[in-house]
C-alpha atoms as a PDB file:
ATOM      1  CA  UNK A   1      -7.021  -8.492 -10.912  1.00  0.00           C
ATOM      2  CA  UNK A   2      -9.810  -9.290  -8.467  1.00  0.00           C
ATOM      3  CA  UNK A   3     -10.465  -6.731  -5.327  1.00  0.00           C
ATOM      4  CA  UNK A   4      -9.087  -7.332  -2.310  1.00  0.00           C
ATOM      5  CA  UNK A   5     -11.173  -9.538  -0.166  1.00  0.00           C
ATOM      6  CA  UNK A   6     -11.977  -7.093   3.132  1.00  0.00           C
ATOM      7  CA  UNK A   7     -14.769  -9.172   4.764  1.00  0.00           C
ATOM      8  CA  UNK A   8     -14.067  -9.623   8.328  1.00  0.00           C
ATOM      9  CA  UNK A   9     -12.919 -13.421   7.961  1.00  0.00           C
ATOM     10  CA  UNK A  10     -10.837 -15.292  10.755  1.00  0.00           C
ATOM     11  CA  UNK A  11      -9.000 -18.407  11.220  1.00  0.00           C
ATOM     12  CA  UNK A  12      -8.455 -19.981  14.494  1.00  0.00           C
ATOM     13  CA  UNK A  13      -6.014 -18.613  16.659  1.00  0.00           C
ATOM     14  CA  UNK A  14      -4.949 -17.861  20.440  1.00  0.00           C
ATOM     15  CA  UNK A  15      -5.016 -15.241  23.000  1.00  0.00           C
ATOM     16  CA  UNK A  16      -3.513 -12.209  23.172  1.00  0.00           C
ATOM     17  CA  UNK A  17      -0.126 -12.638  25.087  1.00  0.00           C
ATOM     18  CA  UNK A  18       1.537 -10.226  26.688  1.00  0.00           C
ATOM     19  CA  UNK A  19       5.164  -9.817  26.115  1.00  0.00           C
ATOM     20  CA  UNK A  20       6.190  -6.305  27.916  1.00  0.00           C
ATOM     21  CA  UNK A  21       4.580  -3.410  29.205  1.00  0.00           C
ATOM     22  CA  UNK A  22       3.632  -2.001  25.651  1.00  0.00           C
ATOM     23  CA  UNK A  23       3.807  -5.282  23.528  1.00  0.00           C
ATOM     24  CA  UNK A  24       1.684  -8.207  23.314  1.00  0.00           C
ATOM     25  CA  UNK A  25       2.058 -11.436  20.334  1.00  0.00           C
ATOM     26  CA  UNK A  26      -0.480 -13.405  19.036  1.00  0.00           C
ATOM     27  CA  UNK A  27      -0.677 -16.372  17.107  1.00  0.00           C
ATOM     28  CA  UNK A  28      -3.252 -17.667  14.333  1.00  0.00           C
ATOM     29  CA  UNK A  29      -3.398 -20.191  11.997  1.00  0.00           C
ATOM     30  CA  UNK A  30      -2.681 -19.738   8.203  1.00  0.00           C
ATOM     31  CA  UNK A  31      -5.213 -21.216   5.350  1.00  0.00           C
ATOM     32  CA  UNK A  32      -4.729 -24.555   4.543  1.00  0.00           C
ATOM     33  CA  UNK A  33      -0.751 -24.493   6.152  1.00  0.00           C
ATOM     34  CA  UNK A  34       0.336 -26.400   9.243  1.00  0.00           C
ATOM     35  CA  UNK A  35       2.806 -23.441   9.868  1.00  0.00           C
ATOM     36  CA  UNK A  36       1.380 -20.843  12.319  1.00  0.00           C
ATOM     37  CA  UNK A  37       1.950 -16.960  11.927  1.00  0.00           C
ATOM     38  CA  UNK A  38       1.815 -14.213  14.823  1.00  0.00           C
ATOM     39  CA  UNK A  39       0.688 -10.552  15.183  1.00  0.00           C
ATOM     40  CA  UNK A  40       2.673  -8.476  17.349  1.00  0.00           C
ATOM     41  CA  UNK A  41       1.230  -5.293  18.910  1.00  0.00           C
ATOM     42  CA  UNK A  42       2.552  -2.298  20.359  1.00  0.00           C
ATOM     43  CA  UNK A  43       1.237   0.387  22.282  1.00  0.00           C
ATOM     44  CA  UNK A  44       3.095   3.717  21.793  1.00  0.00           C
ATOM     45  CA  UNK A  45       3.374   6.231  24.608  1.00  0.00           C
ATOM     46  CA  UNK A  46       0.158   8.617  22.739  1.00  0.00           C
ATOM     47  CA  UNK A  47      -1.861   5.531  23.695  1.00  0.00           C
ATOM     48  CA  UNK A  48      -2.212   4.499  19.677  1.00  0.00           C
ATOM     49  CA  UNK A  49      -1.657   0.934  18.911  1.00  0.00           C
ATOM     50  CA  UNK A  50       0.897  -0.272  15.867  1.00  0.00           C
ATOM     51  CA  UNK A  51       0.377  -3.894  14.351  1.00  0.00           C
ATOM     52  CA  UNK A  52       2.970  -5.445  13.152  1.00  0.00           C
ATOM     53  CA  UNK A  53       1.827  -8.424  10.673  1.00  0.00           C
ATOM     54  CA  UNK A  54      -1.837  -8.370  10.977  1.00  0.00           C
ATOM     55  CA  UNK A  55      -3.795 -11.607  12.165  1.00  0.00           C
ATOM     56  CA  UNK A  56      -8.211 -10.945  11.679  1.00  0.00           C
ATOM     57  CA  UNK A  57      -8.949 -11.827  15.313  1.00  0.00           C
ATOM     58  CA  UNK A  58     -12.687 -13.260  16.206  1.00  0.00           C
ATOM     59  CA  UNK A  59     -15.253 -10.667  17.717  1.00  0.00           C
ATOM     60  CA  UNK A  60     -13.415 -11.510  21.671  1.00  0.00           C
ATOM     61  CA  UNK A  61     -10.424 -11.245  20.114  1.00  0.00           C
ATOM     62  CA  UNK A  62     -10.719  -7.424  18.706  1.00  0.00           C
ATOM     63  CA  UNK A  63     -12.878  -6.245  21.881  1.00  0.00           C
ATOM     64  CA  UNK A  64      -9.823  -7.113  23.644  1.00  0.00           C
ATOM     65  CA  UNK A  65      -7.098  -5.674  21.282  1.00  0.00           C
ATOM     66  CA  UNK A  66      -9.244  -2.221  21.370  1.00  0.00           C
ATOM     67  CA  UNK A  67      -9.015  -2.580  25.242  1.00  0.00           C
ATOM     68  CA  UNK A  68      -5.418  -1.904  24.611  1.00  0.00           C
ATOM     69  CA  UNK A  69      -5.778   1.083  22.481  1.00  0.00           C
ATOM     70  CA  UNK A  70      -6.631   1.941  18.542  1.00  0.00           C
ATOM     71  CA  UNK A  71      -4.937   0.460  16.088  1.00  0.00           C
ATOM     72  CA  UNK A  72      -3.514   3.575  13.925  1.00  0.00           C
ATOM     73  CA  UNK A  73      -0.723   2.359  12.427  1.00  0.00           C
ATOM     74  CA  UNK A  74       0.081  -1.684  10.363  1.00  0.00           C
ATOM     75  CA  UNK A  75       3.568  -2.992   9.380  1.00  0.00           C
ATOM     76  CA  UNK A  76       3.465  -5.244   6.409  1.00  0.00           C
ATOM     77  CA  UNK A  77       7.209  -6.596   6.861  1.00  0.00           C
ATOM     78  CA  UNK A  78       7.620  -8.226   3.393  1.00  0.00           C
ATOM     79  CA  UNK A  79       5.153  -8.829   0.146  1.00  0.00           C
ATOM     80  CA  UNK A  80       3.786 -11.873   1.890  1.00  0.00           C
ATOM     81  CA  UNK A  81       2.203 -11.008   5.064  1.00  0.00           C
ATOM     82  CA  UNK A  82      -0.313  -9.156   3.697  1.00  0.00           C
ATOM     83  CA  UNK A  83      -2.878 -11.338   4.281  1.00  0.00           C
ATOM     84  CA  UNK A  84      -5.022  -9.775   6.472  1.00  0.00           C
ATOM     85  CA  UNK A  85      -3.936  -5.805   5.502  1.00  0.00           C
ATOM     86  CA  UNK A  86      -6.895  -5.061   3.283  1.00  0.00           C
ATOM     87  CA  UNK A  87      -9.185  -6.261   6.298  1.00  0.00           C
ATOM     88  CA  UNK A  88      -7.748  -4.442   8.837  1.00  0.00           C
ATOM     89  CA  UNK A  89      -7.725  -1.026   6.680  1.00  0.00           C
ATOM     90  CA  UNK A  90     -11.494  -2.050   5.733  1.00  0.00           C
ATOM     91  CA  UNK A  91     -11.827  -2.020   9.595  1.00  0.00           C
ATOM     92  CA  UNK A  92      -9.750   1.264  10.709  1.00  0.00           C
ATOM     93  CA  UNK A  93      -9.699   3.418   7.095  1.00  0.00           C
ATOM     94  CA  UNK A  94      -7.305   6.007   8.457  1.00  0.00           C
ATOM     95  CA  UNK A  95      -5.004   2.961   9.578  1.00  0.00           C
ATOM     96  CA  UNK A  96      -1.536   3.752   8.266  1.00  0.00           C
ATOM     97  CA  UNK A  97       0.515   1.117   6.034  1.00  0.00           C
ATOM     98  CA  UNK A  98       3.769   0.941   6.280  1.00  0.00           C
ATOM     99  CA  UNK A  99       5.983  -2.037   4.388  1.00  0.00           C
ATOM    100  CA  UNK A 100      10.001  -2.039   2.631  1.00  0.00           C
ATOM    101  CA  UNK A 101       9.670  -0.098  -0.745  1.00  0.00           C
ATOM    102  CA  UNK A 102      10.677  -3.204  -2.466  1.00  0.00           C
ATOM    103  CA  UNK A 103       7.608  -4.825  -1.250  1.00  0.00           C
ATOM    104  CA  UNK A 104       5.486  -1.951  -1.920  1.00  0.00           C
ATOM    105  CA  UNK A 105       4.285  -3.208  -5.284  1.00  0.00           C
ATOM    106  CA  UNK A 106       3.062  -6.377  -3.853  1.00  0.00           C
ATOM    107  CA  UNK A 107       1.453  -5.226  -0.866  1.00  0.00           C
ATOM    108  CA  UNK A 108      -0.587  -2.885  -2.933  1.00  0.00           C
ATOM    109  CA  UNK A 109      -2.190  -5.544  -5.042  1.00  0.00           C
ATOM    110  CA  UNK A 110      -4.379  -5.571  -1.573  1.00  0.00           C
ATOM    111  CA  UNK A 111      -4.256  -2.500   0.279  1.00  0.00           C
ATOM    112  CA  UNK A 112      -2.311   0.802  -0.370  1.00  0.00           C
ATOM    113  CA  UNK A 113       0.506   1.740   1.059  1.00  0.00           C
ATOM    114  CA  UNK A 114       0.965   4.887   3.105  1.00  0.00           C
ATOM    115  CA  UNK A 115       5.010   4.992   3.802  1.00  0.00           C
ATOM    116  CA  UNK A 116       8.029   2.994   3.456  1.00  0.00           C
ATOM    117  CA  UNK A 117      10.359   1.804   6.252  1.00  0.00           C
ATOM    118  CA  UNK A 118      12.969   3.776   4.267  1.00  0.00           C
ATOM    119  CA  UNK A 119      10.688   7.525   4.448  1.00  0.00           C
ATOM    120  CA  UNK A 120       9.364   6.396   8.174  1.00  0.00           C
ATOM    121  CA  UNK A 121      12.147   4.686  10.095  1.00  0.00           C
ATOM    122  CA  UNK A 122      10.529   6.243  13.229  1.00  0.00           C
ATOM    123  CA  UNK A 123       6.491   5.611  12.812  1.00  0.00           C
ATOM    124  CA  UNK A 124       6.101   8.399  15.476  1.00  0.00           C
ATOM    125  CA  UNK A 125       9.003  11.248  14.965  1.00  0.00           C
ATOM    126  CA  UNK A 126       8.672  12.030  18.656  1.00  0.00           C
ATOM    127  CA  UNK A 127       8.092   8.531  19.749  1.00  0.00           C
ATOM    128  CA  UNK A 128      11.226   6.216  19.886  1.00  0.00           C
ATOM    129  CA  UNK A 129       9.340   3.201  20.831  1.00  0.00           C
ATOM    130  CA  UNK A 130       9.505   1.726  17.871  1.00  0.00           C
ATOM    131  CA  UNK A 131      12.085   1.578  14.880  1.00  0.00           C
ATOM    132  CA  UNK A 132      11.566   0.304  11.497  1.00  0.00           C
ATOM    133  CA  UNK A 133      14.768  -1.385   9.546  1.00  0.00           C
ATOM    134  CA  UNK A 134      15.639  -2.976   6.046  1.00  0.00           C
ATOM    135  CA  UNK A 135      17.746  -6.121   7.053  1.00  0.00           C
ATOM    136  CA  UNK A 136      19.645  -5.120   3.493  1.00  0.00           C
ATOM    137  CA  UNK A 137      19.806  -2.191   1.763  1.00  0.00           C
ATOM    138  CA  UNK A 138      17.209  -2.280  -0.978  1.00  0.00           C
ATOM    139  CA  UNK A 139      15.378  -5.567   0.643  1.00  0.00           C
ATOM    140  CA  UNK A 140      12.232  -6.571   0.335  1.00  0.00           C
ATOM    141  CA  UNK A 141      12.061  -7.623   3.999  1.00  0.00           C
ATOM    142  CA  UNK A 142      12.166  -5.208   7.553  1.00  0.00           C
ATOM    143  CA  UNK A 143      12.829  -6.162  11.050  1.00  0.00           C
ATOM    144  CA  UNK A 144      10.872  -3.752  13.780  1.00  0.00           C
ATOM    145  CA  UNK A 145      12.747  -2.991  16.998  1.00  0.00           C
ATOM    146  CA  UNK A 146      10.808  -1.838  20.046  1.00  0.00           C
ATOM    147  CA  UNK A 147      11.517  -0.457  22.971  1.00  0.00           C
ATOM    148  CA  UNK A 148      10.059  -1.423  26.728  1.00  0.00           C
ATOM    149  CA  UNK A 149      11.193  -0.951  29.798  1.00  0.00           C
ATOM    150  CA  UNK A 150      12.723  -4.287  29.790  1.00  0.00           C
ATOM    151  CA  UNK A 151      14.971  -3.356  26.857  1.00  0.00           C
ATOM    152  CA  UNK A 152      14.699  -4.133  23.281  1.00  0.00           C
ATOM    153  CA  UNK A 153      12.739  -6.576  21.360  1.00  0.00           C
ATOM    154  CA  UNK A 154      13.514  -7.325  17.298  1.00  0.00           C
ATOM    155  CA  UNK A 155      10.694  -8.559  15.753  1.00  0.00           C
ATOM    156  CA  UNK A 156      11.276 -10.302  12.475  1.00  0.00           C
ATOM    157  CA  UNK A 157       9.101 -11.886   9.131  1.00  0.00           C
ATOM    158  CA  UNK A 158      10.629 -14.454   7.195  1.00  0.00           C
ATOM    159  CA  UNK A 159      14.135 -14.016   8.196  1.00  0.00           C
ATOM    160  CA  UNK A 160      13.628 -15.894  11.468  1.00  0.00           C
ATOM    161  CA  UNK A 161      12.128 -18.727  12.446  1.00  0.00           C
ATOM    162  CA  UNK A 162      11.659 -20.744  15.402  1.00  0.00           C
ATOM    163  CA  UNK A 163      10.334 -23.633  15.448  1.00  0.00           C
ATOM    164  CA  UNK A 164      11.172 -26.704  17.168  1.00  0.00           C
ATOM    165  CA  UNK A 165      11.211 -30.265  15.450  1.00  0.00           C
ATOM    166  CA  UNK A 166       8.137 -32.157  15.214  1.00  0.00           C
ATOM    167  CA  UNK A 167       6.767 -35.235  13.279  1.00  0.00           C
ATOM    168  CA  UNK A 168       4.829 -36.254  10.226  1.00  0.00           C
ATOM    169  CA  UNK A 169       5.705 -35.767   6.829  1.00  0.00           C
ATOM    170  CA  UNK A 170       4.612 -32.221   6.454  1.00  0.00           C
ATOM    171  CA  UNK A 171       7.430 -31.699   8.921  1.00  0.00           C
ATOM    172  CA  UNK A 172       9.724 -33.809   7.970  1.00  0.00           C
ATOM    173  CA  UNK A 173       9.289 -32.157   4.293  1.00  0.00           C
ATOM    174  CA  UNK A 174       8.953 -28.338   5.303  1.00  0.00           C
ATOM    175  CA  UNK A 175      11.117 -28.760   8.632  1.00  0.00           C
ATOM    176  CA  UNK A 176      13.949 -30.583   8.416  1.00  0.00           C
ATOM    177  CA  UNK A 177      14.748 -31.109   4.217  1.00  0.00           C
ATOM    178  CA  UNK A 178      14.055 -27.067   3.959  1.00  0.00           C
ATOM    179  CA  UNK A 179      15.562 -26.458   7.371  1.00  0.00           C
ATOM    180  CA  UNK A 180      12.423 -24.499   9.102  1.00  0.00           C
ATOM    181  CA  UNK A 181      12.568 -26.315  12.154  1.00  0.00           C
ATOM    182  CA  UNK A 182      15.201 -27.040  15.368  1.00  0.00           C
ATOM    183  CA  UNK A 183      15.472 -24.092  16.704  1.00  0.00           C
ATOM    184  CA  UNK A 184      16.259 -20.204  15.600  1.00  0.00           C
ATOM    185  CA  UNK A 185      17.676 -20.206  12.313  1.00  0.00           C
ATOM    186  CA  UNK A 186      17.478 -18.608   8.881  1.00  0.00           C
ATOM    187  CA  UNK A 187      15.570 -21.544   6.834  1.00  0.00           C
ATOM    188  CA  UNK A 188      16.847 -23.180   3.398  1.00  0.00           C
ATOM    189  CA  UNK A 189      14.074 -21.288   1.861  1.00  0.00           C
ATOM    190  CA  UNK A 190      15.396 -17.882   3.371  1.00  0.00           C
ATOM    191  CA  UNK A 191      18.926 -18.401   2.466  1.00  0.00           C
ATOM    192  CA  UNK A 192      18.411 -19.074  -1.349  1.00  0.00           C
ATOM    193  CA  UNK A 193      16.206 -15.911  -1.272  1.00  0.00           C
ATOM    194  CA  UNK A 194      18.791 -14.123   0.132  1.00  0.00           C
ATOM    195  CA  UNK A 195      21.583 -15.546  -2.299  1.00  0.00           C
ATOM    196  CA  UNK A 196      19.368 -15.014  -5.276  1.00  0.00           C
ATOM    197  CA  UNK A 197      18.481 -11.151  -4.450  1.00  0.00           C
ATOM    198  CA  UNK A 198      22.105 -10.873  -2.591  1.00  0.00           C
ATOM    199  CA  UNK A 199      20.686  -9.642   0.746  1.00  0.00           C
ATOM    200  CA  UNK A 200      22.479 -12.885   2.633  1.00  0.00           C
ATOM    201  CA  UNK A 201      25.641 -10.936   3.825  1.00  0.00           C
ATOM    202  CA  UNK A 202      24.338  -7.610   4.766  1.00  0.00           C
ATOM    203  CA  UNK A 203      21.260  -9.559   6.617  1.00  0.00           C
ATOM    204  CA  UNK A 204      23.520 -11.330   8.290  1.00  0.00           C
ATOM    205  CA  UNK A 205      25.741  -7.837   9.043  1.00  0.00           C
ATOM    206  CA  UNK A 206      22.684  -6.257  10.285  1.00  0.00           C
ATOM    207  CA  UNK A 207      21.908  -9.180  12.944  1.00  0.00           C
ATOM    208  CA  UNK A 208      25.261  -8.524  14.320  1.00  0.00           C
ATOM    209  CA  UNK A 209      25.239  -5.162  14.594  1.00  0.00           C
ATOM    210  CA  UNK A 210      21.979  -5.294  16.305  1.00  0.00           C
ATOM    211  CA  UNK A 211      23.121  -7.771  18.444  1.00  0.00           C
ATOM    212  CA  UNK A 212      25.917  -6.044  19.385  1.00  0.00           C
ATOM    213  CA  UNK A 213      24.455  -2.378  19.871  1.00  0.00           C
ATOM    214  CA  UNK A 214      20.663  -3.050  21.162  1.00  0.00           C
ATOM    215  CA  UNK A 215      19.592  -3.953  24.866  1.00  0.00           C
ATOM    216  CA  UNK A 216      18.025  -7.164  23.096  1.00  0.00           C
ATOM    217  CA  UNK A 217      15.826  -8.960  25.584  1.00  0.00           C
ATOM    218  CA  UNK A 218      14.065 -11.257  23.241  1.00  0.00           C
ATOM    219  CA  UNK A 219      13.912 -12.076  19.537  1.00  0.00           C
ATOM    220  CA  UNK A 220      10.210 -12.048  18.103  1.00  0.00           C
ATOM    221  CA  UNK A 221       9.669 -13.812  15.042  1.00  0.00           C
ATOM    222  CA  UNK A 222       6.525 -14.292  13.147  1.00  0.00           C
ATOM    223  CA  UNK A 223       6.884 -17.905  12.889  1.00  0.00           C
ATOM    224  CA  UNK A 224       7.835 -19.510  16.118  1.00  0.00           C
ATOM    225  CA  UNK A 225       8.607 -19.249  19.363  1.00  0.00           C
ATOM    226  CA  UNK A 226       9.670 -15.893  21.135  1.00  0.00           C
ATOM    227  CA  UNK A 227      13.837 -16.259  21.969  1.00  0.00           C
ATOM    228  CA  UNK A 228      13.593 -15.018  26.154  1.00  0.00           C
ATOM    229  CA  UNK A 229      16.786 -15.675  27.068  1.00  0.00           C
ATOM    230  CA  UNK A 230      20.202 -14.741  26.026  1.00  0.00           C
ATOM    231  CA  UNK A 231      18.523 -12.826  22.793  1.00  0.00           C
ATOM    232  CA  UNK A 232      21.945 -11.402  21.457  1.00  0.00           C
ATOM    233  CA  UNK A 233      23.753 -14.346  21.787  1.00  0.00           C
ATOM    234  CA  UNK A 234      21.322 -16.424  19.707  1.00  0.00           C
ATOM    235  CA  UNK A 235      20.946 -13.965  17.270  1.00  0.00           C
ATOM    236  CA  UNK A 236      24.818 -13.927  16.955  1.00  0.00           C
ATOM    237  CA  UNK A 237      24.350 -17.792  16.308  1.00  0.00           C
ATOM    238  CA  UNK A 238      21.954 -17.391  13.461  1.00  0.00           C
ATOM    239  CA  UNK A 239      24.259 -15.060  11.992  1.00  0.00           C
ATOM    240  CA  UNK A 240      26.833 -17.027  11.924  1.00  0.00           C
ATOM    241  CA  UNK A 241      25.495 -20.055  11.399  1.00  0.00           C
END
């Protein structure tokens, strides 16, 4: 196996948004993929940053990211989005990994892995901004709730999208046959996953619970959109749908 690639290398990709108080998205392109991906950051109360699903940001980009605080902590949420872990540890070498055990194998073909979301549910023992969860016992996918002063924001991987409709064949193909576009959903893609490793029913357990017991203000997922408005009953919907 071939070392990790950590040169600094970035695609194109957009500002730094601010969602709350203490958490700011932003999005970046993937490598040779029409379908976008987002980093979401969060600033804890010690002043330390957490990255959830790293995105390499351009020179601008990081001066303004370290403006916010130091990144000291880096969620990899499932064996996929790893693509830009090795670069960021390269970057910050006492940066802290965290990713599901069951990705753990996978994650460390690039960078190695610090904790687990099932030995570090709270990154910060005396910090409850943010709280790290398996969407199935055993799965190789998290969700990361956070909380601001607004309430609570779930930020998902893979197991959410949001995406609207749009045209050409790429779309048509990856959008509407495989069910990644129109709206929140759990894609075609997603669901045979889950039926093939069995994770479908508790996934879809642990979206209503959530739903029903969080303050959700807004669903975050990594491809998509940001859900504003009515969070808990949408994520109710994709539940059930």
């Amino acid at each position: 196996m071939s070392p990790p690639d950590t040169a600094w290398k970035t695609l194109p990709h957009g500002p730094i948004e601010p969602l709350a108080e203490n958490l700011w998205r932003v999005e970046g392109e993937l490598p040779k993929m029409r379908l976008r991906r987002c980093m979401v950051i969060v600033r804890l109360r010690c002043g330390e940053l957490l990255l959830h699903s790293a995105v390499a940001l351009d020179e601008a980009g990081m001066e303004a990211l370290e403006a916010l605080g130091r990144p000291t902590s880096l969620v990899v949420p499932n064996g996929w989005h790893r693509l830009d872990a090795a670069r960021y540890k390269a970057r910050y070498p006492d940066l802290q990994v965290i990713c599901p055990a069951a990705a753990r194998e996978r994650v460390e073909q690039v960078v190695a892995v610090d904790a687990t979301y099932e030995d570090r549910l709270q990154p910060y023992p005396d910090d409850d901004t943010v709280r790290l969860e398996l969407l199935a016992p055993g799965g190789m996918e998290g969700a990361m709730l956070v909380r601001s002063q607004d309430g609570v924001s779930a930020v998902f991987a893979d197991a959410l999208f949001n995406l609207p409709h749009q045209p050409g064949i790429f779309w048509f193909v990856y959008g509407r046959l495989l069910g990644a576009t129109g709206g929140p959903r759990i894609t075609l893609i997603g669901r045979i996953m889950m039926a093939f490793t069995r994770t479908g029913r508790p996934t879809r357990a642990w979206m209503k619970r959530i739903a029903d017991q969080e303050p959700l203000v807004r669903l975050v997922p990594c491809h998509g959109q940001v859900v504003s408005a009515t969070a808990a009953a949408v994520l109710h919907g994709v539940a059930a749908g």
